[in-house]
PDB file of N, CA and C in Angstrom:
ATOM      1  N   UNK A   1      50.997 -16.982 -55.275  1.00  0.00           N
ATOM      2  CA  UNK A   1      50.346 -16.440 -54.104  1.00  0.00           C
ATOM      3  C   UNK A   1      50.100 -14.946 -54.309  1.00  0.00           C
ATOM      4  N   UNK A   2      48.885 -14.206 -54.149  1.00  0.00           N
ATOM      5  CA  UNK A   2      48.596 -13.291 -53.826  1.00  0.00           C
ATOM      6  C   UNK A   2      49.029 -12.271 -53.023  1.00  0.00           C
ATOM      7  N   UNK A   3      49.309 -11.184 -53.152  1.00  0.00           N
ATOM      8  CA  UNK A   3      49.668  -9.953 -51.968  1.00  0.00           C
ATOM      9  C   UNK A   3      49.058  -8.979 -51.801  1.00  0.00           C
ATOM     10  N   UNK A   4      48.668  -8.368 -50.854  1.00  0.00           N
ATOM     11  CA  UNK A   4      48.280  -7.177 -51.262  1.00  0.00           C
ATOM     12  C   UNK A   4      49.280  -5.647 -50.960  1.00  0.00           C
ATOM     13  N   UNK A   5      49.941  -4.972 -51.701  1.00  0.00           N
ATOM     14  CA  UNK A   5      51.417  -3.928 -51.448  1.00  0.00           C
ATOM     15  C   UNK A   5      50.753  -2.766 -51.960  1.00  0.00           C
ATOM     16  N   UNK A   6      51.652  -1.839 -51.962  1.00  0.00           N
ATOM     17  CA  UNK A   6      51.864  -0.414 -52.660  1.00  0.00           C
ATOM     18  C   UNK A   6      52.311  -0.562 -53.797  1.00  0.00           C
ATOM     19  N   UNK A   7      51.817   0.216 -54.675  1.00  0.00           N
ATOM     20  CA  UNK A   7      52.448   0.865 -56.334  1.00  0.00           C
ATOM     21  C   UNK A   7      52.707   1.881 -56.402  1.00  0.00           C
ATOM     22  N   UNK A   8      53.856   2.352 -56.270  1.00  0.00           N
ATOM     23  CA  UNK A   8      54.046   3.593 -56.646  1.00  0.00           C
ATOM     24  C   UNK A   8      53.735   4.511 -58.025  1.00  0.00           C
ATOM     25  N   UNK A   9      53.081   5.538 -57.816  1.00  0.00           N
ATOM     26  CA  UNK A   9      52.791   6.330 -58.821  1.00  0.00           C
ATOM     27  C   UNK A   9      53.043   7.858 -58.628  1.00  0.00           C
ATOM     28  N   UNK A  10      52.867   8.781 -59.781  1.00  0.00           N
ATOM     29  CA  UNK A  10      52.752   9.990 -59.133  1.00  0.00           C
ATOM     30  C   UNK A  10      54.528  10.588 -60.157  1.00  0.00           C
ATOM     31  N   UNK A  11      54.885  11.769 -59.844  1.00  0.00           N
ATOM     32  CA  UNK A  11      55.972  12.557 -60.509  1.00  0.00           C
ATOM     33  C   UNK A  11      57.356  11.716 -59.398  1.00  0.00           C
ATOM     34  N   UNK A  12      58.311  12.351 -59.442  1.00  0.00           N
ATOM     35  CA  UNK A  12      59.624  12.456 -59.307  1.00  0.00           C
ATOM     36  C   UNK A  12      59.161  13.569 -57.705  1.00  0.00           C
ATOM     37  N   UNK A  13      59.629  13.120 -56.824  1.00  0.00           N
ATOM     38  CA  UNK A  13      60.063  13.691 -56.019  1.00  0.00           C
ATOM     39  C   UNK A  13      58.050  14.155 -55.386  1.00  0.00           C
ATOM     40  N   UNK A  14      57.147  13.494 -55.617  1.00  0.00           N
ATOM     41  CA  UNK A  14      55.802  13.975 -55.325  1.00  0.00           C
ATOM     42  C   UNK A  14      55.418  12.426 -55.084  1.00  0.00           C
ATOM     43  N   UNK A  15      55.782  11.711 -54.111  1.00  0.00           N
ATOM     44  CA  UNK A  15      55.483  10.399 -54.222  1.00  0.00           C
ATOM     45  C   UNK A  15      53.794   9.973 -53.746  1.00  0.00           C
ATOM     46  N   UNK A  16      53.182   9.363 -54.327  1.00  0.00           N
ATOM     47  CA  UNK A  16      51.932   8.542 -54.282  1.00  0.00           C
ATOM     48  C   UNK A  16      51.999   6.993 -54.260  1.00  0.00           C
ATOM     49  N   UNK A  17      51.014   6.358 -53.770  1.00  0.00           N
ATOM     50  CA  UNK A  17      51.042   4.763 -54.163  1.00  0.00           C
ATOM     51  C   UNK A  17      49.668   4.435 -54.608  1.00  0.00           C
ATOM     52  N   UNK A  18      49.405   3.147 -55.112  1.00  0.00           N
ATOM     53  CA  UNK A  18      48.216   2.680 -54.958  1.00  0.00           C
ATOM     54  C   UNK A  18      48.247   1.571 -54.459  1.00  0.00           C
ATOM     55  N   UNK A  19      46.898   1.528 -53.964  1.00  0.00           N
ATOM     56  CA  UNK A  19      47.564  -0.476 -53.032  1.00  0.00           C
ATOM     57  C   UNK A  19      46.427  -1.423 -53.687  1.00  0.00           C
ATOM     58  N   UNK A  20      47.292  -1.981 -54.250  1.00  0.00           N
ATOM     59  CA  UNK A  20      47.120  -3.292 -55.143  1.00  0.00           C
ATOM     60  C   UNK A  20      47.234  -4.788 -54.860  1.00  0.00           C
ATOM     61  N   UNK A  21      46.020  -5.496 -55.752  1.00  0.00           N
ATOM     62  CA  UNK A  21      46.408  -7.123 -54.817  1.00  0.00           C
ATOM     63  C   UNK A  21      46.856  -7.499 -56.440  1.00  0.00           C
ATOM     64  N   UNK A  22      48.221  -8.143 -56.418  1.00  0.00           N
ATOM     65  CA  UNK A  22      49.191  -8.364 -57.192  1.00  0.00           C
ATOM     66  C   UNK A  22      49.392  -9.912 -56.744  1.00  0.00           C
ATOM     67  N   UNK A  23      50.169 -10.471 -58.154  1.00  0.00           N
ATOM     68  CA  UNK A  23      50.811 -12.143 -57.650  1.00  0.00           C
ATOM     69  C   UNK A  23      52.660 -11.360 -57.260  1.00  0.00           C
ATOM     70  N   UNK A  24      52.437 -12.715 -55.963  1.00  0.00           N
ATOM     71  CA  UNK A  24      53.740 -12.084 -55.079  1.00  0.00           C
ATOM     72  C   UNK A  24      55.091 -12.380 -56.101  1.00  0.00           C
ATOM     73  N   UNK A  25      54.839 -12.882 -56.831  1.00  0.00           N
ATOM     74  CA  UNK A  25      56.428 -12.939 -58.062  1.00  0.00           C
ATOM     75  C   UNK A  25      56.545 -11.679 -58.800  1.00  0.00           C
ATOM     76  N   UNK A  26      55.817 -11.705 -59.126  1.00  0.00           N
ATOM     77  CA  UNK A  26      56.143 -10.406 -60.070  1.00  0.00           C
ATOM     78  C   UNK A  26      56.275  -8.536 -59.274  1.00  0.00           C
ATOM     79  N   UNK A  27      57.084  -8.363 -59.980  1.00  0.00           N
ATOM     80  CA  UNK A  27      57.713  -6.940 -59.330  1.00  0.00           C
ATOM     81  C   UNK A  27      56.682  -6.042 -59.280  1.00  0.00           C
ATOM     82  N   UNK A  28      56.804  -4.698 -58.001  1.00  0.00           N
ATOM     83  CA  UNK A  28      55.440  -3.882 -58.304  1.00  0.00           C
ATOM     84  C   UNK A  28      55.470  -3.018 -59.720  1.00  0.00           C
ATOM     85  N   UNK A  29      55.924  -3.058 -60.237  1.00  0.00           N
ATOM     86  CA  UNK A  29      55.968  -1.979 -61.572  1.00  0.00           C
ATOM     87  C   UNK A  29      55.423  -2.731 -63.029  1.00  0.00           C
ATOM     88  N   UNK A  30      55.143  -4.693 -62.612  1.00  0.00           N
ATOM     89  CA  UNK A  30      55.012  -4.854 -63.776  1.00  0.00           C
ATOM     90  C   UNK A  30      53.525  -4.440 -64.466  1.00  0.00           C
ATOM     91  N   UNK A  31      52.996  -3.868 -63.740  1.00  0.00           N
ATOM     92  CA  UNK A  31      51.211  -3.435 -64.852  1.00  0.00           C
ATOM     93  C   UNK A  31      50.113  -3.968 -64.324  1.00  0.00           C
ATOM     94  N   UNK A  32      50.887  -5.531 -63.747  1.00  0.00           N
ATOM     95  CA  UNK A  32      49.853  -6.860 -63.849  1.00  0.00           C
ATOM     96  C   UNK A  32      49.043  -6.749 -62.919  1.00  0.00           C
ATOM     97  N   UNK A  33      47.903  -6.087 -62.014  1.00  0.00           N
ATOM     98  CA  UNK A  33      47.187  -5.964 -60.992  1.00  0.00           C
ATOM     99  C   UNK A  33      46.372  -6.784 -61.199  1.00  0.00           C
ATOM    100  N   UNK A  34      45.624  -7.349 -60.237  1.00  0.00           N
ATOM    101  CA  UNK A  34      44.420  -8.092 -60.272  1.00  0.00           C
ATOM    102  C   UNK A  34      43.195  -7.166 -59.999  1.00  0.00           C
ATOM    103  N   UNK A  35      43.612  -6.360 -58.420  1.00  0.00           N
ATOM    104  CA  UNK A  35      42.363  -5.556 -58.199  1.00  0.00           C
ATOM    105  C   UNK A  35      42.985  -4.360 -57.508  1.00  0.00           C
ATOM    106  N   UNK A  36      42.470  -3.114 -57.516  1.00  0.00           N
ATOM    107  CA  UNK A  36      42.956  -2.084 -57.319  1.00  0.00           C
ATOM    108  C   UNK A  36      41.721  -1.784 -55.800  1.00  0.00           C
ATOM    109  N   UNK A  37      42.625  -1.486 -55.007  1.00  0.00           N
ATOM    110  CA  UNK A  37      42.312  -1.317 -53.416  1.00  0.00           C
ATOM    111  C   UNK A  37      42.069  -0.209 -52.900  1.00  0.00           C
ATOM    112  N   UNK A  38      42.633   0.770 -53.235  1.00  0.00           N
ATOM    113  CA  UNK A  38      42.629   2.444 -52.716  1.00  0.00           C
ATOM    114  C   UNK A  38      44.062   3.112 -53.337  1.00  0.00           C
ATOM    115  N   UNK A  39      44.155   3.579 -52.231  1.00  0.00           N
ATOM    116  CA  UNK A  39      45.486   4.938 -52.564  1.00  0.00           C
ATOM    117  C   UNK A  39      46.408   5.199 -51.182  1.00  0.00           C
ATOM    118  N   UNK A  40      47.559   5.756 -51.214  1.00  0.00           N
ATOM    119  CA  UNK A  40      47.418   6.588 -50.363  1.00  0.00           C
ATOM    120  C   UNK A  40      48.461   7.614 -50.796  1.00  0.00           C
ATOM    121  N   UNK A  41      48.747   8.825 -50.109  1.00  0.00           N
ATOM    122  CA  UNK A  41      49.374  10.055 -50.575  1.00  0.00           C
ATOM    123  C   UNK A  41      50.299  10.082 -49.440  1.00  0.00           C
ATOM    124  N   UNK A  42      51.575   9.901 -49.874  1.00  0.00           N
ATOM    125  CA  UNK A  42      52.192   9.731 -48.686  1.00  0.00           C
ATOM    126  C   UNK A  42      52.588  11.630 -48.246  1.00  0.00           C
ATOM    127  N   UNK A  43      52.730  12.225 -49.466  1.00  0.00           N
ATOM    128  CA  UNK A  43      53.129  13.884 -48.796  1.00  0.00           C
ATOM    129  C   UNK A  43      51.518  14.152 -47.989  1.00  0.00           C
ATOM    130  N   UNK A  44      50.852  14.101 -48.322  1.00  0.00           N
ATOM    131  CA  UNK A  44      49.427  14.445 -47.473  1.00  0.00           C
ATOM    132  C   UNK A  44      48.622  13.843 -46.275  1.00  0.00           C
ATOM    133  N   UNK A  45      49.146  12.528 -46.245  1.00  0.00           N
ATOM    134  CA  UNK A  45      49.447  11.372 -45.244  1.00  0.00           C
ATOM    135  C   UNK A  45      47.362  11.178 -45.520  1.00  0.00           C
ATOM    136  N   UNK A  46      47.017  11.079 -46.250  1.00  0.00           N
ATOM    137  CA  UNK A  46      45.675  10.695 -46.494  1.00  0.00           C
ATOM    138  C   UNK A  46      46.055   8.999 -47.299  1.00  0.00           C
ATOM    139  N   UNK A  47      45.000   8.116 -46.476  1.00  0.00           N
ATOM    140  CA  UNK A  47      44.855   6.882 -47.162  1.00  0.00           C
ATOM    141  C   UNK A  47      43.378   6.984 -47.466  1.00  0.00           C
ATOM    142  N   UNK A  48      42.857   5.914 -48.375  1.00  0.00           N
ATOM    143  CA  UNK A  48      41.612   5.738 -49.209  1.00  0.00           C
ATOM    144  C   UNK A  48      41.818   4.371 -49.441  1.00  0.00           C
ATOM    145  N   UNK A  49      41.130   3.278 -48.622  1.00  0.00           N
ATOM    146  CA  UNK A  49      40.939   2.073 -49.013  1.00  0.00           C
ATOM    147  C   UNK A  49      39.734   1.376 -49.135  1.00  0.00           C
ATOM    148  N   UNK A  50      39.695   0.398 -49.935  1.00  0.00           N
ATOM    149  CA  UNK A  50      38.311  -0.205 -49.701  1.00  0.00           C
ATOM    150  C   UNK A  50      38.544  -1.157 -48.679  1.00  0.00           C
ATOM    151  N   UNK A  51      37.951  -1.068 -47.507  1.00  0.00           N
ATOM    152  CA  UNK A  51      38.022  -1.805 -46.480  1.00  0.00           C
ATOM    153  C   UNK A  51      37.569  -3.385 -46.490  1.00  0.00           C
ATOM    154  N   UNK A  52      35.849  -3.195 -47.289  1.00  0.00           N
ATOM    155  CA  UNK A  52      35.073  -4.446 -47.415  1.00  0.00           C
ATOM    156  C   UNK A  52      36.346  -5.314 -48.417  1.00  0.00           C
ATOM    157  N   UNK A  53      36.505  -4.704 -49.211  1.00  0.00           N
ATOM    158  CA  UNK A  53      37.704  -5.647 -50.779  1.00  0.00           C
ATOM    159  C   UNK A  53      39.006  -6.234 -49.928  1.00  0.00           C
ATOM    160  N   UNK A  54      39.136  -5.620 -48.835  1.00  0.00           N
ATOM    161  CA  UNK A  54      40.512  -5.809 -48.498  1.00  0.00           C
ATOM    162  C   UNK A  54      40.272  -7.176 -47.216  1.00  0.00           C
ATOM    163  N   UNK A  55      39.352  -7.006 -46.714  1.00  0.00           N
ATOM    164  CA  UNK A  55      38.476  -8.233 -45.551  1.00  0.00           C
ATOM    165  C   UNK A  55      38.530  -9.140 -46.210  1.00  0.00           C
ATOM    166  N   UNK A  56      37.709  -9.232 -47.832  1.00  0.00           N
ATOM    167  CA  UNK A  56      37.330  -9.919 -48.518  1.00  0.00           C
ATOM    168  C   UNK A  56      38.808 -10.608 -48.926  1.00  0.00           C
ATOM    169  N   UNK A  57      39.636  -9.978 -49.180  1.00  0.00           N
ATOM    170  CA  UNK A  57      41.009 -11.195 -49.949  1.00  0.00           C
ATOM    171  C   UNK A  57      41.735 -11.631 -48.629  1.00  0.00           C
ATOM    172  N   UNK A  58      41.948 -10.724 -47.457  1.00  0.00           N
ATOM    173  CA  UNK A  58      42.541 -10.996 -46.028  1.00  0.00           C
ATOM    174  C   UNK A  58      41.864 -12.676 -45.538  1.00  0.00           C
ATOM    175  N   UNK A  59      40.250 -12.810 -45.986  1.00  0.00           N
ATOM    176  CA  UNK A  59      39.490 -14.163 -45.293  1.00  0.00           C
ATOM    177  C   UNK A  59      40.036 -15.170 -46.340  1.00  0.00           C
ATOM    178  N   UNK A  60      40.385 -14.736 -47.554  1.00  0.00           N
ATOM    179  CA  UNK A  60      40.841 -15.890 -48.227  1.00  0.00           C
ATOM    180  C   UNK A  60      42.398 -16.054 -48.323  1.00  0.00           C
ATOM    181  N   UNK A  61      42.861 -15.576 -47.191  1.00  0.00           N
ATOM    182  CA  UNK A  61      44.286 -15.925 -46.940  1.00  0.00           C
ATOM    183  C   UNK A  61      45.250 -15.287 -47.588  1.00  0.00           C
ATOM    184  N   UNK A  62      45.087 -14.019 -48.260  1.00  0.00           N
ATOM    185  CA  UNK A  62      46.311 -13.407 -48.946  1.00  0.00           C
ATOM    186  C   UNK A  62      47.144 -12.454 -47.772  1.00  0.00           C
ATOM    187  N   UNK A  63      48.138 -12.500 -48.511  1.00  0.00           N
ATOM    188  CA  UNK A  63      49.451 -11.600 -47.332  1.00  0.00           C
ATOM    189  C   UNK A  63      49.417 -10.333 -47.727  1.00  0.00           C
ATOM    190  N   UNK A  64      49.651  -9.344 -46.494  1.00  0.00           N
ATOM    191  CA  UNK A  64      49.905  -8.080 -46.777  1.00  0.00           C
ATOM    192  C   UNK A  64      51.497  -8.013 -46.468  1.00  0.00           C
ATOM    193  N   UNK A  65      51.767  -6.366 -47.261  1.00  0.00           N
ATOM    194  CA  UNK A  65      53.289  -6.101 -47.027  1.00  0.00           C
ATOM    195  C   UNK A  65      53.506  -5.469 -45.882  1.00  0.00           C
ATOM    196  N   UNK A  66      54.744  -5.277 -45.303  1.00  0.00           N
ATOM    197  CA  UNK A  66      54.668  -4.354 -43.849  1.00  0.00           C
ATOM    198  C   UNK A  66      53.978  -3.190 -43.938  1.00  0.00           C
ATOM    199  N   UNK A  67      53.959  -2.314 -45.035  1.00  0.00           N
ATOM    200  CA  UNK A  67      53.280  -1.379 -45.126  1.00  0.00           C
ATOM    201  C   UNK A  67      52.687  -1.041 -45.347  1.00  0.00           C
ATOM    202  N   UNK A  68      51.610  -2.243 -45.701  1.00  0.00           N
ATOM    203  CA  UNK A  68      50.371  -2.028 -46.293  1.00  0.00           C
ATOM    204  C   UNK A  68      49.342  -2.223 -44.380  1.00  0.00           C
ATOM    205  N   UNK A  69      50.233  -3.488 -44.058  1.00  0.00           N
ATOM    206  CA  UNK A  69      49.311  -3.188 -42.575  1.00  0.00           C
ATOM    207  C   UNK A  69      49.507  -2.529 -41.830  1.00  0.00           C
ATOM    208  N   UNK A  70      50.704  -1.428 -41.515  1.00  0.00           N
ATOM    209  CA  UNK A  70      50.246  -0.749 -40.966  1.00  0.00           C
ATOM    210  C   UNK A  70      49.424   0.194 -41.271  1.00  0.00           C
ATOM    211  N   UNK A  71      49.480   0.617 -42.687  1.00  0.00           N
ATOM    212  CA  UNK A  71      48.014   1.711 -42.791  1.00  0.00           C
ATOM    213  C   UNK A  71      46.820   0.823 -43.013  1.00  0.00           C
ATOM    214  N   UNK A  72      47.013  -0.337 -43.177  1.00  0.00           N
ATOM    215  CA  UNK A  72      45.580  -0.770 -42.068  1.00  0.00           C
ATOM    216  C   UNK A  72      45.258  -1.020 -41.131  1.00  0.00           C
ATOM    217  N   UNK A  73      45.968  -0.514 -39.975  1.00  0.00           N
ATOM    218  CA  UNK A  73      45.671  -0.504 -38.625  1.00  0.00           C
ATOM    219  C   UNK A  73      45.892   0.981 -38.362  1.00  0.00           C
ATOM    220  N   UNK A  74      46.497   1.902 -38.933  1.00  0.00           N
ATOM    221  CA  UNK A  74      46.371   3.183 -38.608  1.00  0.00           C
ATOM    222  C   UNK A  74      45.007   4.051 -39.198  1.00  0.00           C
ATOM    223  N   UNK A  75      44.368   3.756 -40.228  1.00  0.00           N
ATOM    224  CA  UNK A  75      43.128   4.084 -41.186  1.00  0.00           C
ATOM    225  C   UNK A  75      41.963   3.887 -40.443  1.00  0.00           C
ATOM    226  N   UNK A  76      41.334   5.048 -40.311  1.00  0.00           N
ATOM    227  CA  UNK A  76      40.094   4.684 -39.482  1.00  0.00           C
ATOM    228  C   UNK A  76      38.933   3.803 -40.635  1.00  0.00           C
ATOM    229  N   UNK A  77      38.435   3.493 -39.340  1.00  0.00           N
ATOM    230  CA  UNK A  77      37.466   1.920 -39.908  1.00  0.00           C
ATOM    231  C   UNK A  77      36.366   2.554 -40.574  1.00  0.00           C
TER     232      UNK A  77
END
């Protein structure tokens, strides 16, 4: 099954993510992405998603993580 979560990226103590639609077994660190979604910066509190990509896997039934929906309900449309 499909997910769509956060990846963390970025230095030590400067945290970033990217939000990725990943298979839900495998851990976020293993590499394996399917499709790369946006970003967000959590020190700058800026998100960047593709909205249409994210509709698009949401209609075919994939799960988001808790924290991926709420910054898609906090992200303007």
């Amino acid at each position: 099954m499909l997910t769509i979560r956060l990846k963390r990226v970025g230095r030590k103590n400067d945290p970033s993510y990217r939000v990725v639609l990943i298979e839900s077994k495998r851990g976020p660190q293993s590499g394996k992405i399917t499709e790369y979604l946006g970003s967000y910066d959590a020190r700058k509190k800026r998100v960047e998603i593709k909205r249409d990509r994210v509709e698009y896997w949401l209609s075919k039934g994939v799960k988001t993580s808790d924290t991926v929906r709420n910054l898609l309900r906090k992200s303007p449309k």
